[in-house]
Protein backbone atom coordinates (compact mmCIF):
# COMPACT_ATOMS: atom_id res chain seq x y z
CA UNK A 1 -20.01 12.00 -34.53
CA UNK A 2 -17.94 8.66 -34.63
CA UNK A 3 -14.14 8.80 -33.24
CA UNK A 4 -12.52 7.15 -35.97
CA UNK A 5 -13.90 10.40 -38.38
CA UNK A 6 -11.09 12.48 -36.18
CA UNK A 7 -8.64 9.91 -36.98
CA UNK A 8 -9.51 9.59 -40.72
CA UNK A 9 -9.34 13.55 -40.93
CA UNK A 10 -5.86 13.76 -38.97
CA UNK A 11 -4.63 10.85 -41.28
CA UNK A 12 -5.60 12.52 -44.25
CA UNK A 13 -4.56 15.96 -43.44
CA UNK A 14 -0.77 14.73 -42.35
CA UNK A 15 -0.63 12.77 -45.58
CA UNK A 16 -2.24 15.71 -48.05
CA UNK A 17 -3.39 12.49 -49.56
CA UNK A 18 -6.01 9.58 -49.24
CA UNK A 19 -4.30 6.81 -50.96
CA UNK A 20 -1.39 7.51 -48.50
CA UNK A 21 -3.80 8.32 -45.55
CA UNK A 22 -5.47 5.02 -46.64
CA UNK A 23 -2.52 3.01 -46.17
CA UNK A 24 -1.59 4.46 -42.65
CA UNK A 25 -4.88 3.20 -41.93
CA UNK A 26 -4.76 0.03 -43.09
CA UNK A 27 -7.65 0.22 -45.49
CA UNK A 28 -8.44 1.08 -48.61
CA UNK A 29 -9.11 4.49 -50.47
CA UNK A 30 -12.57 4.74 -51.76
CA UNK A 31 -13.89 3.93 -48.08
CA UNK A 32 -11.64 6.35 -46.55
CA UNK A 33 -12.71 8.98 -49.24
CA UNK A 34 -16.79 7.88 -48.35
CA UNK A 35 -16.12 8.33 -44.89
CA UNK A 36 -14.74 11.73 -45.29
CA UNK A 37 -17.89 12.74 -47.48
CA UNK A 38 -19.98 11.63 -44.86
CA UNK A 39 -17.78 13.58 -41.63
CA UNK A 40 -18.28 16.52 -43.96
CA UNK A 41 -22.11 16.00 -44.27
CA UNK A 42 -22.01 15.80 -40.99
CA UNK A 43 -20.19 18.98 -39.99
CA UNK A 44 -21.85 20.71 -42.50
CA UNK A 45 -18.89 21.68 -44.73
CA UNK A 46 -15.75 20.73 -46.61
CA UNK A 47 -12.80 19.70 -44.49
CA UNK A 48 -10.52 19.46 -47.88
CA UNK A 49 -9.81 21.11 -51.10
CA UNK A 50 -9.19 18.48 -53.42
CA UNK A 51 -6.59 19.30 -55.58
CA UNK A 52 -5.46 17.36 -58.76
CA UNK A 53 -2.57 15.74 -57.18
CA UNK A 54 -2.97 16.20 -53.07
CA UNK A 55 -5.85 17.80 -50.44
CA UNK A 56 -5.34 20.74 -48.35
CA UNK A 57 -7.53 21.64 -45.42
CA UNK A 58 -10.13 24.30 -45.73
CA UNK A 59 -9.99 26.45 -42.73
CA UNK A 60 -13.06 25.07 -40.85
CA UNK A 61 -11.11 21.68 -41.90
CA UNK A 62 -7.70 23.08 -39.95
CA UNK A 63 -9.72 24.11 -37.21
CA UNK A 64 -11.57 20.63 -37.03
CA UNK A 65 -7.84 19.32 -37.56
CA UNK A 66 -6.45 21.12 -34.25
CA UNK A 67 -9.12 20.08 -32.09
CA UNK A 68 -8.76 16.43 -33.38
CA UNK A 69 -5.36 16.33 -32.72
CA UNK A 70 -5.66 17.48 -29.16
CA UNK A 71 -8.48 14.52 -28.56
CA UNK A 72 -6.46 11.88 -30.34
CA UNK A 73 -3.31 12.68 -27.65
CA UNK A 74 -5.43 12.88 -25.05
CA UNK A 75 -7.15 9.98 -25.46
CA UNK A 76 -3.64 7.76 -26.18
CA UNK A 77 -2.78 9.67 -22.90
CA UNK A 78 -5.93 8.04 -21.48
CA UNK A 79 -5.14 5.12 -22.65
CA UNK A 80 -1.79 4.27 -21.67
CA UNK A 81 -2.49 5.24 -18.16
CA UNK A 82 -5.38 2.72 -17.92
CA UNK A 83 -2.76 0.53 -19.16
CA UNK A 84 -0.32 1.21 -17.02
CA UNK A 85 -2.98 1.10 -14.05
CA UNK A 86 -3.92 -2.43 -14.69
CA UNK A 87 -0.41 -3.68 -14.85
CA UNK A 88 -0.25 -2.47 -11.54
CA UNK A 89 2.69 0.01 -12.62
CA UNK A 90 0.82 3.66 -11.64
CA UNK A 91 -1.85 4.31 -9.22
CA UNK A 92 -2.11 4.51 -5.25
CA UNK A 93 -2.22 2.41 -2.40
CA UNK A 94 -3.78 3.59 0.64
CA UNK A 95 -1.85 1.35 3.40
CA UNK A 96 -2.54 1.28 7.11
CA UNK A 97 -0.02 0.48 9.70
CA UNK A 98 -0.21 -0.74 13.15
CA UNK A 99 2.00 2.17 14.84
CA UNK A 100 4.99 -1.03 16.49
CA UNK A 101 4.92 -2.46 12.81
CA UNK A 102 6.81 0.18 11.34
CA UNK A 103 10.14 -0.57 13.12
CA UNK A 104 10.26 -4.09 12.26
CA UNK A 105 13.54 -4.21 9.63
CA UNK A 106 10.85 -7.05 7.66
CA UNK A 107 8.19 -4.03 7.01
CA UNK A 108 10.97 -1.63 5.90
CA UNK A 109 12.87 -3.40 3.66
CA UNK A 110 9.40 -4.87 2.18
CA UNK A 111 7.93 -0.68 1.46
CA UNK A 112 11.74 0.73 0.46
CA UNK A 113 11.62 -2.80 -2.40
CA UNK A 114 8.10 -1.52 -3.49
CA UNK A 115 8.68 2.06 -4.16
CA UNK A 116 11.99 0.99 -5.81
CA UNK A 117 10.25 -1.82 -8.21
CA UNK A 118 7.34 0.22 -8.91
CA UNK A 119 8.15 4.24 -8.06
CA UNK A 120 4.85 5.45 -9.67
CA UNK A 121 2.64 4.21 -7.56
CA UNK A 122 2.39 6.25 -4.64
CA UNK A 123 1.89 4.25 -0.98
CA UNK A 124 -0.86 6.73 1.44
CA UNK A 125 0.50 5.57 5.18
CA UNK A 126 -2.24 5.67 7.64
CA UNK A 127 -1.11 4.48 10.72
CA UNK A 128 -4.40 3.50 13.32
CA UNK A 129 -4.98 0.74 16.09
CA UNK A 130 -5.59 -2.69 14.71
CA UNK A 131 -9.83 -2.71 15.13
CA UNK A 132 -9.49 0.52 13.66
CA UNK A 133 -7.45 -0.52 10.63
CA UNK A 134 -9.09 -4.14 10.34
CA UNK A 135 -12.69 -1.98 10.15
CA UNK A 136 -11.33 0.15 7.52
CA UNK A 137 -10.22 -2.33 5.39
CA UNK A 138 -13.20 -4.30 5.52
CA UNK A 139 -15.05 -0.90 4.74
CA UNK A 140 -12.53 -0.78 1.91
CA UNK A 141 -11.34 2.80 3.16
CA UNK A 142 -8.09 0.90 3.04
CA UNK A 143 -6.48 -1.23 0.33
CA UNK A 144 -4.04 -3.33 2.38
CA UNK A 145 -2.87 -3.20 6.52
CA UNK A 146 0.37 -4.35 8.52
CA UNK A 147 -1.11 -5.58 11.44
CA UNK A 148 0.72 -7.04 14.57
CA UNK A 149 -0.90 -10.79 15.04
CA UNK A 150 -2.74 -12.16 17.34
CA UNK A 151 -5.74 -9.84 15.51
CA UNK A 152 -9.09 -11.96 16.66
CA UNK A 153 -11.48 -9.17 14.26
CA UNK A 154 -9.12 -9.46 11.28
CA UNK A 155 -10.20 -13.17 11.22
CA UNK A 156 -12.07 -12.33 7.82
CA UNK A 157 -9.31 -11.14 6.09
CA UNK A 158 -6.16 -12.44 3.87
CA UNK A 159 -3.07 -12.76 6.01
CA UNK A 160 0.21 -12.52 4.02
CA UNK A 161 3.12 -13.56 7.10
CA UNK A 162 5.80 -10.56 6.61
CA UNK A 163 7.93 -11.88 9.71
CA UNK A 164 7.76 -13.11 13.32
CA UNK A 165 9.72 -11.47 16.08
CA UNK A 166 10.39 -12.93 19.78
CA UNK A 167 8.71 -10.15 22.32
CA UNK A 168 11.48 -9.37 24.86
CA UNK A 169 11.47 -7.64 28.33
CA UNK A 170 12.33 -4.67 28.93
CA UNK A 171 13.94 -3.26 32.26
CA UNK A 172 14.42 0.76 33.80
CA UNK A 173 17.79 1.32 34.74
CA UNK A 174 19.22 -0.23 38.10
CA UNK A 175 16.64 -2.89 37.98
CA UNK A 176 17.62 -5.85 40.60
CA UNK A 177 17.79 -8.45 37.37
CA UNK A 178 18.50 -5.61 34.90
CA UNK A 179 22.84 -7.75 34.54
CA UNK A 180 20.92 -11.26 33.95
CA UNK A 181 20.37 -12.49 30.73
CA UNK A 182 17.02 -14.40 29.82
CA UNK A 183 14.70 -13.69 32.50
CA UNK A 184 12.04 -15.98 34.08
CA UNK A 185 8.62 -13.95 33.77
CA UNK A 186 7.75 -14.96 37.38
CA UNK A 187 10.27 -13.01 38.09
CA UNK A 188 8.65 -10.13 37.54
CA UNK A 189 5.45 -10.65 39.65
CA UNK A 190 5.77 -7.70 41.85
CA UNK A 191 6.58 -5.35 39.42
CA UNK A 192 4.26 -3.34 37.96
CA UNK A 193 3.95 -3.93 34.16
CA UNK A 194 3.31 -0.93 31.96
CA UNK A 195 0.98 -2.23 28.50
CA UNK A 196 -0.80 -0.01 26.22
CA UNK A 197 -4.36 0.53 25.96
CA UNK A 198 -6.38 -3.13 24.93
CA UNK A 199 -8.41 -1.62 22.54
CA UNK A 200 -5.27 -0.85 20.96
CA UNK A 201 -4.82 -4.40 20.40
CA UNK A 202 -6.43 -6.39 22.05
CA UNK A 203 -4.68 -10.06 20.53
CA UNK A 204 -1.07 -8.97 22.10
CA UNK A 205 -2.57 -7.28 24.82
CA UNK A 206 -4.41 -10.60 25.45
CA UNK A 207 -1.06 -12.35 24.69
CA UNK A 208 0.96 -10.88 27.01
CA UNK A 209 -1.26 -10.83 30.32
CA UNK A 210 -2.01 -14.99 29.38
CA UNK A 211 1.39 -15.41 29.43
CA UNK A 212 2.21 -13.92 32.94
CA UNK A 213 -1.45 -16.01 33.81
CA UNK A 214 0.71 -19.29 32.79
CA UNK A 215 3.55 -18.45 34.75
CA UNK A 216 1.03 -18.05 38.07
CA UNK A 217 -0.01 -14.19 38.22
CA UNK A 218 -1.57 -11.79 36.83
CA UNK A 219 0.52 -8.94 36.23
CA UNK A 220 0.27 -5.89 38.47
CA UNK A 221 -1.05 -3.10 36.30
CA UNK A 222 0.60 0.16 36.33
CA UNK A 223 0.46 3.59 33.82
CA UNK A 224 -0.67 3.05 30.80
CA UNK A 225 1.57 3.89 27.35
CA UNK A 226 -0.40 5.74 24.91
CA UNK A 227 1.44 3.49 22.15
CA UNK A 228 3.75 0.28 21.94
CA UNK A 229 6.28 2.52 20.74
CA UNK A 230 6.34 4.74 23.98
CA UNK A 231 6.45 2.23 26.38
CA UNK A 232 9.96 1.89 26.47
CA UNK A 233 9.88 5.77 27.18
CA UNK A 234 7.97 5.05 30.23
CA UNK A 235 10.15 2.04 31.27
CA UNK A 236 13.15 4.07 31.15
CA UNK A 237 11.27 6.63 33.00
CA UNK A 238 10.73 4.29 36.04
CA UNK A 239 6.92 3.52 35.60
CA UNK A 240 7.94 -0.26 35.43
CA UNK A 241 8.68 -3.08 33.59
CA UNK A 242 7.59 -4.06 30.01
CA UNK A 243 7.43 -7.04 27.65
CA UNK A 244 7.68 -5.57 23.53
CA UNK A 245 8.33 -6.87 20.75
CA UNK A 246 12.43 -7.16 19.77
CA UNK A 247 12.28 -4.67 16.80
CA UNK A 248 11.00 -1.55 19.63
CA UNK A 249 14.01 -2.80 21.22
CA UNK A 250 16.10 -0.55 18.19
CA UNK A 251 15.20 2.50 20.49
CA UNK A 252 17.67 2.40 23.33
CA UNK A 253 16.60 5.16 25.78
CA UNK A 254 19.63 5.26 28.32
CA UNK A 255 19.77 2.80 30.81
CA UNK A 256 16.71 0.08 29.63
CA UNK A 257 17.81 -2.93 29.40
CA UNK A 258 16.31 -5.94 27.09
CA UNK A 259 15.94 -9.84 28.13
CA UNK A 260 14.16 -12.57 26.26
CA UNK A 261 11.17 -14.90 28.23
CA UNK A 262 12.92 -17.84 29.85
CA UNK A 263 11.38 -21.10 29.62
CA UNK A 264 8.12 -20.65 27.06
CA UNK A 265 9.41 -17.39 24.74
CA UNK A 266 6.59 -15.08 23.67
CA UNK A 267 6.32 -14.30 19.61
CA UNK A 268 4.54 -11.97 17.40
CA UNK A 269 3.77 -12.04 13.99
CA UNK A 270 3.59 -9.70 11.37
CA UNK A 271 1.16 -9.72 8.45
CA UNK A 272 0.04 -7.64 5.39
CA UNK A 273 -3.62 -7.95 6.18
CA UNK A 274 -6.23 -7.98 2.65
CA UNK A 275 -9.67 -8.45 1.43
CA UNK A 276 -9.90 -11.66 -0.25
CA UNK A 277 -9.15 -12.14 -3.48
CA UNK A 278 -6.99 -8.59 -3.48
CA UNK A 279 -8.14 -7.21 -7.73
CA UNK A 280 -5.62 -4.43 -7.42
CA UNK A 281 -2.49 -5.22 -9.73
CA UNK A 282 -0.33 -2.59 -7.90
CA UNK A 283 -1.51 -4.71 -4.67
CA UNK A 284 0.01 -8.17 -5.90
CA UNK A 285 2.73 -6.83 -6.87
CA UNK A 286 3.14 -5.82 -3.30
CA UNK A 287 2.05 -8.93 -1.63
CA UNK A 288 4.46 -10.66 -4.25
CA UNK A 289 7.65 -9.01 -2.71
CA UNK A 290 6.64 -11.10 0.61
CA UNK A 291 8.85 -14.06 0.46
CA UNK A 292 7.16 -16.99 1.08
CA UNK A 293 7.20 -18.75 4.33
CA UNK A 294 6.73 -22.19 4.35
């Protein structure tokens, strides 16, 4: 059976006629009538009784009729939601987050902008370490990532530059420098220096313990934080000192203090990591709320 004979028969049924069916069509009346003929032969019965001035539907016909109907909307249904997908207006987004992204005011503002421009396609956070979430994307388990930069594995990928933050220190309470303002990291040789796991992420991790390298130590190990996040817990907690980025700063646990690097100021930067050549409408629309940085 051919899908236009469903629209011919709901055409003609709505009209009781086939000169006026044949207009809604767009075509003219003896093909319309031939095509009926032949749905009929098809079927295996009339679909009309022709009258002398209009057609009614037999009752296999109003059967056939009902059924069409119900395929026509579905398939308009169909239809329009492909549309709708293409232009990047309704669908998903599976996103990933490194877990210190998500307090950066950059990353917040950028998601609360998407859902309002485009509210019907729903964002999946996954939140992962940054190998974790650079494997996944490449693996195309993920659609898009906000990593934290310096990422050496996500070298393959599309970097779209969200924001950069300065990474500040961060002192427990009645620390000897905890009343200066920028602090010297020398300064902080013989403290012990809480970081999170590398495999976390290994580019800041990397970043920070070069830095201390440059100003003439290595820093003095202590506990480790399960996340960047709950290092600050731990600093307030007295397991020692901490250098984070300024945005994990917007948690003030009583008595931590923050201070930015003296002399050569550390930086992070921000990114919405993709395959190249992102095909995913509802994804440029998202990497097109980024404003450029130039």
């Amino acid at each position: 059976m051919e899908f236009r004979y469903l629209r011919y028969l709901v055409a003609v049924a709505e009209k009781q006629s086939f000169t006026k069916a044949a207009e809604t069509l767009g075509m003219a009346q003896p093909p319309l009538s031939q095509q009926i003929r032949k749905f009929e032969q098809e079927v295996g019965t009339p679909l009309f009784h022709r009258l002398t001035r209009s057609v009614e539907l037999t009752e296999a016909g109003l059967s056939l009729y009902q059924g069409a109907k119900g395929i026509l909307s579905q398939t308009e249904q169909a239809m329009q939601k492909a549309q709708r997908i293409a232009r990047g207006q309704l669908g998903s987004l599976r996103l990933g987050f490194a877990g210190s992204t998500v307090l950066h005011p950059s990353v917040l503002r950028l998601i609360h902008d998407f859902r309002q421009a485009w509210p019907e396609v729903s964002l999946h956070p996954i939140e992962n370490s940054m190998p974790n979430l650079v494997r996944d994307l490449m693996s195309e388990e993920l659609d898009a990532a906000i990593l934290r930069l310096p990422c050496s594995s996500s070298s393959a990928l599309t970097h779209h530059l969200i924001d950069e933050e300065e990474m500040l220190i961060a002192l427990p309470p009645h620390h000897p420098l905890a009343s200066t303002g920028a602090i010297a990291i020398e300064a902080l040789a013989q403290d012990p220096f809480i970081l999170f796991p590398r495999e976390l992420g290994p580019g800041l991790h990397d970043a920070i313990t070069q830095r201390c390298q440059r100003a003439g130590f290595s820093p003095r190990l202590g506990s480790q934080s399960p996340q960047v996040i709950s290092t600050v817990g731990m600093v307030q907690a007295g397991f020692g000192v901490a250098i984070i980025p300024r945005s994990v700063s917007e948690l003030h646990p009583h008595g931590v203090s923050y201070h930015p690097i003296a002399d050569e100021p550390l930086t992070t930067r921000i990114s919405l990591a993709t395959r190249r050549h992102p095909r995913q409408k509802s994804l440029q629309h998202l990497i097109g709320l980024i404003p450029s940085r130039r």
